[in-house]
Protein backbone atom coordinates (compact mmCIF):
# COMPACT_ATOMS: atom_id res chain seq x y z
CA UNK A 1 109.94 100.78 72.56
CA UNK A 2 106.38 99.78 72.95
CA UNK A 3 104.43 101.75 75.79
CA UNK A 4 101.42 99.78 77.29
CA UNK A 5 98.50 101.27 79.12
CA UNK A 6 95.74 100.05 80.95
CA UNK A 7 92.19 100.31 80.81
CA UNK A 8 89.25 99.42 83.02
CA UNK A 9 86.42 96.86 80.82
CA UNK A 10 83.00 96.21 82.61
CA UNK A 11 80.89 93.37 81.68
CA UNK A 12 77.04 93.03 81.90
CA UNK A 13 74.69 90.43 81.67
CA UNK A 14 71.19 90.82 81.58
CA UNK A 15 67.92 89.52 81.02
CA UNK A 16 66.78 89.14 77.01
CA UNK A 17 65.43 86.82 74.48
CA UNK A 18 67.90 85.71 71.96
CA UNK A 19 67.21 88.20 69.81
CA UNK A 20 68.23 91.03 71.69
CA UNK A 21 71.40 92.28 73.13
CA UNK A 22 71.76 90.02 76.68
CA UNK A 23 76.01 90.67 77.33
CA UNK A 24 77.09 94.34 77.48
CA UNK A 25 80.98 95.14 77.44
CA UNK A 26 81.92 99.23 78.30
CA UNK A 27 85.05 101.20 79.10
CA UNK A 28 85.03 102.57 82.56
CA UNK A 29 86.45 106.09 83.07
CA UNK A 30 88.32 106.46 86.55
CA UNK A 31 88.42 110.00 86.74
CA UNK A 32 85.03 110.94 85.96
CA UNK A 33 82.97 107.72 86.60
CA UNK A 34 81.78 107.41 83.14
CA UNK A 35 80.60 104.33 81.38
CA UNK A 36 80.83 104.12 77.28
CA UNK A 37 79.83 101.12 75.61
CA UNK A 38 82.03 99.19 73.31
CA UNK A 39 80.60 96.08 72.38
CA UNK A 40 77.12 93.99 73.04
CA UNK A 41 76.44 90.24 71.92
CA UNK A 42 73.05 88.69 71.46
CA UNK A 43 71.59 85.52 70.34
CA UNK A 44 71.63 84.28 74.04
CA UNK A 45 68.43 83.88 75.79
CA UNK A 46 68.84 84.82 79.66
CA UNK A 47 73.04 85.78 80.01
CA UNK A 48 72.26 86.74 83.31
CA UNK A 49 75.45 85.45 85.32
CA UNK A 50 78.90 86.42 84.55
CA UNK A 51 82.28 84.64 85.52
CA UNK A 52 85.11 86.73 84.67
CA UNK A 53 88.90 85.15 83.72
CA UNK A 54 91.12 88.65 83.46
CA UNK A 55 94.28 86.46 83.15
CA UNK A 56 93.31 84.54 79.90
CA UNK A 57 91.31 87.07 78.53
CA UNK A 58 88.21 84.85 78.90
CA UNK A 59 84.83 85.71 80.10
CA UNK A 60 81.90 82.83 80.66
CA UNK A 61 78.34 83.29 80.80
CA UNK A 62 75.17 81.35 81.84
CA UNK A 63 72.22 81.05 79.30
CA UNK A 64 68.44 79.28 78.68
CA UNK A 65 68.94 76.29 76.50
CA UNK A 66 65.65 74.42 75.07
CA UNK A 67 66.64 70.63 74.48
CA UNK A 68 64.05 67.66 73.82
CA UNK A 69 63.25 67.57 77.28
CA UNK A 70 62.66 70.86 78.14
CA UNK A 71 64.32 74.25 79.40
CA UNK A 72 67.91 73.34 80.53
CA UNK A 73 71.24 75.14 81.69
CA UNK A 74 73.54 76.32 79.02
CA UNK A 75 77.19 77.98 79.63
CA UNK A 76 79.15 79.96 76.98
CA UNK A 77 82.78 80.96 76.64
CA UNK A 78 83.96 84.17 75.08
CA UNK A 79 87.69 85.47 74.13
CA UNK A 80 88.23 89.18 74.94
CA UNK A 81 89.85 91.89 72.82
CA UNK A 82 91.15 94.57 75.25
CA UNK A 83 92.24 96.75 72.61
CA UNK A 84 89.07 97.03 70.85
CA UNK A 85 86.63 95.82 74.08
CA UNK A 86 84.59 93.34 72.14
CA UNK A 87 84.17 89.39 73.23
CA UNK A 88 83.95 86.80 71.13
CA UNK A 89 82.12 83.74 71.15
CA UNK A 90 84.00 80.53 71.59
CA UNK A 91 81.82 78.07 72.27
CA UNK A 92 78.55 77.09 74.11
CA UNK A 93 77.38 74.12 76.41
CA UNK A 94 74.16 72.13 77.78
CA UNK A 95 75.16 71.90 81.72
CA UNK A 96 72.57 70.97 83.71
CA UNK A 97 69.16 70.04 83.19
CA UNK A 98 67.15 73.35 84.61
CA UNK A 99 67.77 76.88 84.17
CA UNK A 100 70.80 77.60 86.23
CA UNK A 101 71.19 81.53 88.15
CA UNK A 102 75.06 81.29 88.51
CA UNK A 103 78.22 80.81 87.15
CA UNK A 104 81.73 80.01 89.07
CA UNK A 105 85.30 79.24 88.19
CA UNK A 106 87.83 77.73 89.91
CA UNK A 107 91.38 79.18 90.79
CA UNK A 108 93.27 76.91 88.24
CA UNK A 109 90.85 77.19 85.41
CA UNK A 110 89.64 73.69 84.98
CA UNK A 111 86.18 73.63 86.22
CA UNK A 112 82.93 75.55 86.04
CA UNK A 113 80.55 74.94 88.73
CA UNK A 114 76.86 76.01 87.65
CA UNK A 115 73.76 76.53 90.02
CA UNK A 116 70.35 75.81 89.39
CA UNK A 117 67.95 77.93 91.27
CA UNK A 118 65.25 75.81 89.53
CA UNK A 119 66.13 72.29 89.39
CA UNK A 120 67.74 72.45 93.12
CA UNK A 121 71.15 71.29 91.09
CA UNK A 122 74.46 72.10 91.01
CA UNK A 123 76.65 71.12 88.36
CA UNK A 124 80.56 70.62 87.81
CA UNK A 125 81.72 71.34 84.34
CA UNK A 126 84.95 70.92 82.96
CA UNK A 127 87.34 73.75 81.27
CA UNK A 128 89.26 72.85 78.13
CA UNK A 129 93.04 73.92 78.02
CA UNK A 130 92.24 76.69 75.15
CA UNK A 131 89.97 77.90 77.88
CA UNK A 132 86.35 76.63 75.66
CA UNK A 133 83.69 75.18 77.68
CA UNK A 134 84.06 71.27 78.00
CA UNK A 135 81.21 68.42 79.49
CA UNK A 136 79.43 67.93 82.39
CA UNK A 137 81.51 65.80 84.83
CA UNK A 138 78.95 65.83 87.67
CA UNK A 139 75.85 67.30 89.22
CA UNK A 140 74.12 67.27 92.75
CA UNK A 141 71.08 66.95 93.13
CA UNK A 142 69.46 68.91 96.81
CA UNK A 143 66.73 67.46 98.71
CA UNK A 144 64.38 69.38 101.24
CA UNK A 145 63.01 72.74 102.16
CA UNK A 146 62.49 74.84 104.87
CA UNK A 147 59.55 76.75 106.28
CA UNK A 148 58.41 80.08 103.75
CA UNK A 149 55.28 78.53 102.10
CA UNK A 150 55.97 80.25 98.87
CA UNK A 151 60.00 80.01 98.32
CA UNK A 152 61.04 77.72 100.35
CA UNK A 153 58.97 74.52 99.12
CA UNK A 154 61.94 72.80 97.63
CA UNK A 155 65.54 73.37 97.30
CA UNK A 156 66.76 76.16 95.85
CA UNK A 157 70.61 76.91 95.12
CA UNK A 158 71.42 80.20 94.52
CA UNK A 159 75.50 80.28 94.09
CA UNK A 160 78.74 79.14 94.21
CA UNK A 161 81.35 80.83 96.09
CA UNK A 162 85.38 79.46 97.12
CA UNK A 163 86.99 79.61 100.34
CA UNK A 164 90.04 81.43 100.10
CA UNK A 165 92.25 78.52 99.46
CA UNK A 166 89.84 77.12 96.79
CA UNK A 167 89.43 74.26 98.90
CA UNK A 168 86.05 74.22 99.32
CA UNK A 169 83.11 75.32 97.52
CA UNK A 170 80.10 76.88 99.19
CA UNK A 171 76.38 76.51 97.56
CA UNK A 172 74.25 79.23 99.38
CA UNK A 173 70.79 77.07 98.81
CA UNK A 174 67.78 79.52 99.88
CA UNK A 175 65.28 76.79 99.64
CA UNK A 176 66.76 74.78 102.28
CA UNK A 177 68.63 77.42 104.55
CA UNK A 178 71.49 76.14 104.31
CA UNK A 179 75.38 76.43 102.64
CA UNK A 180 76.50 73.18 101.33
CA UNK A 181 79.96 72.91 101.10
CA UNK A 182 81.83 71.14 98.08
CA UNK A 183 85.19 69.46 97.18
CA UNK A 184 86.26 68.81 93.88
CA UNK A 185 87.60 65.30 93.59
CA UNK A 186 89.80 66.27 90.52
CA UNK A 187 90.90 62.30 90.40
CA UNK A 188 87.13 61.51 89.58
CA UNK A 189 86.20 64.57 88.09
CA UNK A 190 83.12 64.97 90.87
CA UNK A 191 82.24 67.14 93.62
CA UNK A 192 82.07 65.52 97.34
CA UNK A 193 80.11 67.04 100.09
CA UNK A 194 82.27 67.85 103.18
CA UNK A 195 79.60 69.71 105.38
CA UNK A 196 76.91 71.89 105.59
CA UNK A 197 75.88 74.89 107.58
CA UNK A 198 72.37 75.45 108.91
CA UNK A 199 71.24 79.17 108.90
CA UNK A 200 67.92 80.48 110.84
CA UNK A 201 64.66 79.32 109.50
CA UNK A 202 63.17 81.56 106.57
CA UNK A 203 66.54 83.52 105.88
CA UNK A 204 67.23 82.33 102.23
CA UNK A 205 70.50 82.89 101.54
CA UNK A 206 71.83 83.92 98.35
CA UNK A 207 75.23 84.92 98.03
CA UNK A 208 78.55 84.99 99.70
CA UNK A 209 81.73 87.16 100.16
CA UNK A 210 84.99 86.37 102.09
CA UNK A 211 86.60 88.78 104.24
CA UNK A 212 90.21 89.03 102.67
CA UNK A 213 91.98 87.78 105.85
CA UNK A 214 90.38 84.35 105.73
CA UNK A 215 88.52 84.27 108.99
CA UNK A 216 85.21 85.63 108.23
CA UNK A 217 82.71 84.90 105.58
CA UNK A 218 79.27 86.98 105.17
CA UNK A 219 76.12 85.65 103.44
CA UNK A 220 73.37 87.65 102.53
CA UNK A 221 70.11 86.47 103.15
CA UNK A 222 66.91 87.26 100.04
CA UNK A 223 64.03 86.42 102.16
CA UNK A 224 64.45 88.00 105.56
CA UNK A 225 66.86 90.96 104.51
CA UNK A 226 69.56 89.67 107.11
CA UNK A 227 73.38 89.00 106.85
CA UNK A 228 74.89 86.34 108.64
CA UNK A 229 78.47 86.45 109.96
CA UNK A 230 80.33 83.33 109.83
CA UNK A 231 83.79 82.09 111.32
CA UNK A 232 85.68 80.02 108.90
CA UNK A 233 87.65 77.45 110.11
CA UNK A 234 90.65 76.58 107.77
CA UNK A 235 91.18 73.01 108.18
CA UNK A 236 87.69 71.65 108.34
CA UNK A 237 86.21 73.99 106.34
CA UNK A 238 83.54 74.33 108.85
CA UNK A 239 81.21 78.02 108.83
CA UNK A 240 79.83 78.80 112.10
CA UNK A 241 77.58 81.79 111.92
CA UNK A 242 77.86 84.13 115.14
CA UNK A 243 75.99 87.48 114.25
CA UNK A 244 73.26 88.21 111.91
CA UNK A 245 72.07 91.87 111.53
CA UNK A 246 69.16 93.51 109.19
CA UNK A 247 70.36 95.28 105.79
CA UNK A 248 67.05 97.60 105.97
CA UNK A 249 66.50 100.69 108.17
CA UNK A 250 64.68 99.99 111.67
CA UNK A 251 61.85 102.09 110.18
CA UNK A 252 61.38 100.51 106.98
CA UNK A 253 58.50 98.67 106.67
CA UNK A 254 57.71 97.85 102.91
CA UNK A 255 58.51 94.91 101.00
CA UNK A 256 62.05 93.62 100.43
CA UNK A 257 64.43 91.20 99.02
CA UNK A 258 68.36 91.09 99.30
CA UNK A 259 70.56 90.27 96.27
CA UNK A 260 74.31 90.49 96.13
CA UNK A 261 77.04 91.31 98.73
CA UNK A 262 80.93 91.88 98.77
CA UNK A 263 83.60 92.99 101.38
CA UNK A 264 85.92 96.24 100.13
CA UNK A 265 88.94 95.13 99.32
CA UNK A 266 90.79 96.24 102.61
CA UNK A 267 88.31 94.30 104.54
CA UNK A 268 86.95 97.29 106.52
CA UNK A 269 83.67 97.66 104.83
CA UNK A 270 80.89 94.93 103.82
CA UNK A 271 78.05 96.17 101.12
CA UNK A 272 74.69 94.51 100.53
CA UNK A 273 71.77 95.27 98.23
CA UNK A 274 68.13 95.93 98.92
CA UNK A 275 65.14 95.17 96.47
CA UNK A 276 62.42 97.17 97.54
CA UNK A 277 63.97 99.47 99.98
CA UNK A 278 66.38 100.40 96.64
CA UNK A 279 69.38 100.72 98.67
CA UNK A 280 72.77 99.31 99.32
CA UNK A 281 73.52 99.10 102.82
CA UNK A 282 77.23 99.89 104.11
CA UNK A 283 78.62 98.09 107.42
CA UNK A 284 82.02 98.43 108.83
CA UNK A 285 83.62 95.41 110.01
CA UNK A 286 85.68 94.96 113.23
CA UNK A 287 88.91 92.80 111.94
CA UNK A 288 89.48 91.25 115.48
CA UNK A 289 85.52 90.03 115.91
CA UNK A 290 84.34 90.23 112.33
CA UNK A 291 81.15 91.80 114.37
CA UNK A 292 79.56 94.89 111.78
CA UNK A 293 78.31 98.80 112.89
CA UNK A 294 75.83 99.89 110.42
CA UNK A 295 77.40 102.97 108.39
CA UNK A 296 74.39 103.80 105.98
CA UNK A 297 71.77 103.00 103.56
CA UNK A 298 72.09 104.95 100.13
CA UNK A 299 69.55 104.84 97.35
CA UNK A 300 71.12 102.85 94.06
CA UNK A 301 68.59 105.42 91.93
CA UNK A 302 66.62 102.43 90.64
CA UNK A 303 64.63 99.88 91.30
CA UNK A 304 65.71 96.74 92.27
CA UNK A 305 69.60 96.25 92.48
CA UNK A 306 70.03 92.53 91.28
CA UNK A 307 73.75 92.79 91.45
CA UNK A 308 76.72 95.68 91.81
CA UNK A 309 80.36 95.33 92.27
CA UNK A 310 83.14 97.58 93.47
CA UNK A 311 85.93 98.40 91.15
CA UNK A 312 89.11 97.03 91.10
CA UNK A 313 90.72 100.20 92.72
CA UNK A 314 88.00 100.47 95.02
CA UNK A 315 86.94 103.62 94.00
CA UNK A 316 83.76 102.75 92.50
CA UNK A 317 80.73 101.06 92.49
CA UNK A 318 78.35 100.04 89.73
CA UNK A 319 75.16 98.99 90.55
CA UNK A 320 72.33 97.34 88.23
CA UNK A 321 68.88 98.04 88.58
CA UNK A 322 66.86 95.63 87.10
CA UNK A 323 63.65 97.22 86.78
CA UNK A 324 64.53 100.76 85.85
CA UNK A 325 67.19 99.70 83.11
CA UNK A 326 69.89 101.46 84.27
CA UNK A 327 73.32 100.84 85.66
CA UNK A 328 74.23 103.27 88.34
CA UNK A 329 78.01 104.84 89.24
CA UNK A 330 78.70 105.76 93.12
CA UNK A 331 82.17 107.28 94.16
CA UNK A 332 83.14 105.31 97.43
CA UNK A 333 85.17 106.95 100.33
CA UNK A 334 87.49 104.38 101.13
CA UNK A 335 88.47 105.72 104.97
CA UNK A 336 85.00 105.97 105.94
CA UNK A 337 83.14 103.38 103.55
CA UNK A 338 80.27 105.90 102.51
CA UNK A 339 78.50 106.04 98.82
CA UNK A 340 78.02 109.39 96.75
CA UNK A 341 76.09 109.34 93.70
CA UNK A 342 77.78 110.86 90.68
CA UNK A 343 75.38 111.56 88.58
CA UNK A 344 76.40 109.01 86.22
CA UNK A 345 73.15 106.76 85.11
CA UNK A 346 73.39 104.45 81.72
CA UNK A 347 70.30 102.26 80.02
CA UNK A 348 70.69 99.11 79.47
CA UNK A 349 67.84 96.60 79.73
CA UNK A 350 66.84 94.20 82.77
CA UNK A 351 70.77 94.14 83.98
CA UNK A 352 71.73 91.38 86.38
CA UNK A 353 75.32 91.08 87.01
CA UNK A 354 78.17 93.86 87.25
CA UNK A 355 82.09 92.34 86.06
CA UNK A 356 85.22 94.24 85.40
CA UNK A 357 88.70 94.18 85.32
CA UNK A 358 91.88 96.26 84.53
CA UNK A 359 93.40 94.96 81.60
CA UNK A 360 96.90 95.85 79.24
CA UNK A 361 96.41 97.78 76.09
């Protein structure tokens, strides 16, 4: 009788020429909080963005291509060995044109859909059966900007997030202050805009979460260190935002940026990260108005938290500080939403994006 057991993998992508280590893969110990690393991959420039694909055993990452006409978007697919936690590379892909920032996969694995922080694109690229990376099918190109001299001079799209029913696709585009929503047209292999939602003037938002009943969506807004609360409405797929609070402290008054944001996965707590301030902010959420109550702000012990991500349990959370090198492990009191520190800090260089996943051994 074979006996299977299950262990937690975390994947990290980072910052790194080529000829360093850029994708990280380490065991995750639930009892103590305790990272050990397995495996790491270079010979990627840039792996900053991370899709993960649990299921298949699959994990995709952006990268810096140079072709004849310049920097462009690359995407790569790797196979994962559970047992041993170690990926493998599959294969690798030009996407768009311009350095893309993020990577997104839809529910029934056929498509990629890539955004270009740099190019103001977003591209739609297909999935192969075995699960490889195939062509570019589309791309969109985003005209405008909005009214920050500095970051807001052209458009900017910063991710790609579903609505809960994978109809629609959402690009968060800080240069124009405004989410774009997509359909994929799977007849015509393209992506149709259906809509768009216009948030305040100089927000910049970056990134996206959906409260698990549906109703509510939260972005999280880089420039102005705000969160926006949006009502989604099913059938149109319209957002309409109806509260937007800070993420800093009413008595902070240094410099700051916002990065990444999820909802726990009992929908009573939303978690955003501060760049400058060093923090990750904790709000609980009201499930009949969606409206947040600040709960606290708790240092990540590092500087600048490009990304973190609560574990699958929802016991955890990992953040990555970018300019301190480390990766950070909090315990998280599910009844009452706060952050403790456990001690637990790991190096690992420039780290942008926090995946992971239970998985059979």
């Amino acid at each position: 009788m074979t006996t299977h057991s299950v262990r937690m993998l975390v994947f990290i992508g980072s910052y790194a020429e080529a000829s360093d280590s850029g994708v990280y893969v380490y065991s995750f110990d639930g009892a103590s909080g305790e990272l050990a690393l397995l495996d790491q991959v270079s010979g990627l420039k840039n792996p900053t963005f991370l899709n993960l694909d649990a299921a298949r055993l699959k994990l995709y990452s952006i990268e810096e291509t140079e072709t004849e006409a310049g920097r462009s978007g690359g995407a790569v697919s790797f196979s994962i060995d559970p047992q041993q936690g170690t990926i493998s590379k599959l294969n690798q892909a030009v996407t768009v044109d311009s350095p893309t920032c993020h990577i997104q996969r839809d529910a029934d694995d056929r498509y990629l859909i890539v955004s270009s922080y740099h190019g103001g694109q977003v591209g739609l690229v297909s999935l192969n059966e075995d699960g490889t990376i195939g062509k570019l099918l589309d791309v969109k190109q985003h005209e405008g900007n909005s009214v920050h001299p500095e970051r807001q001079e052209q458009p900017h799209p910063h991710s790609a997030f579903f609505s809960p029913d994978y109809k629609y696709v959402y690009i968060s585009d800080l240069g124009l202050d405004r989410i774009v929503a997509y359909s994929i047209d799977a007849a015509h292999g393209t992506l149709k805009q259906c809509g768009e939602t216009v948030i305040h003037p100089g927000a910049g938002p970056r990134h996206l979460a959906f409260h698990p009943d549906g109703k509510y969506a939260f972005v999280i807004n880089e420039l102005d260190s705000t969160i926006t609360s949006l009502r989604y409405e099913a059938d149109s797929g319209r957002l309409l935002p109806f509260e937007t609070v800070t993420t800093l402290p009413v008595d902070y008054n240094g410099d700051n940026s916002c990065a990444e944001i999820t909802v726990s996965r009992d929908g009573n707590f939303l978690y955003g990260s501060n760049r400058g301030h060093d923090s990750i902010v904790v709000y609980s959420i009201d499930k009949s108005s969606g409206k947040l109550t600040l709960v606290e702000h708790v240092s990540t012990e590092g500087k600048h938290p490009r990304h973190f991500a609560l574990t699958p349990d929802g016991d955890f959370l990992i953040a990555a500080n970018r300019d301190t090198d480390n990766l950070t492990v909090f315990r998280v009191n599910q009844d009452t939403g706060k952050l403790t520190y456990t001690g637990n800090s790991f190096s690992v260089s420039k780290p942008v994006c926090v995946q992971m996943a239970y998985f059979s051994v």
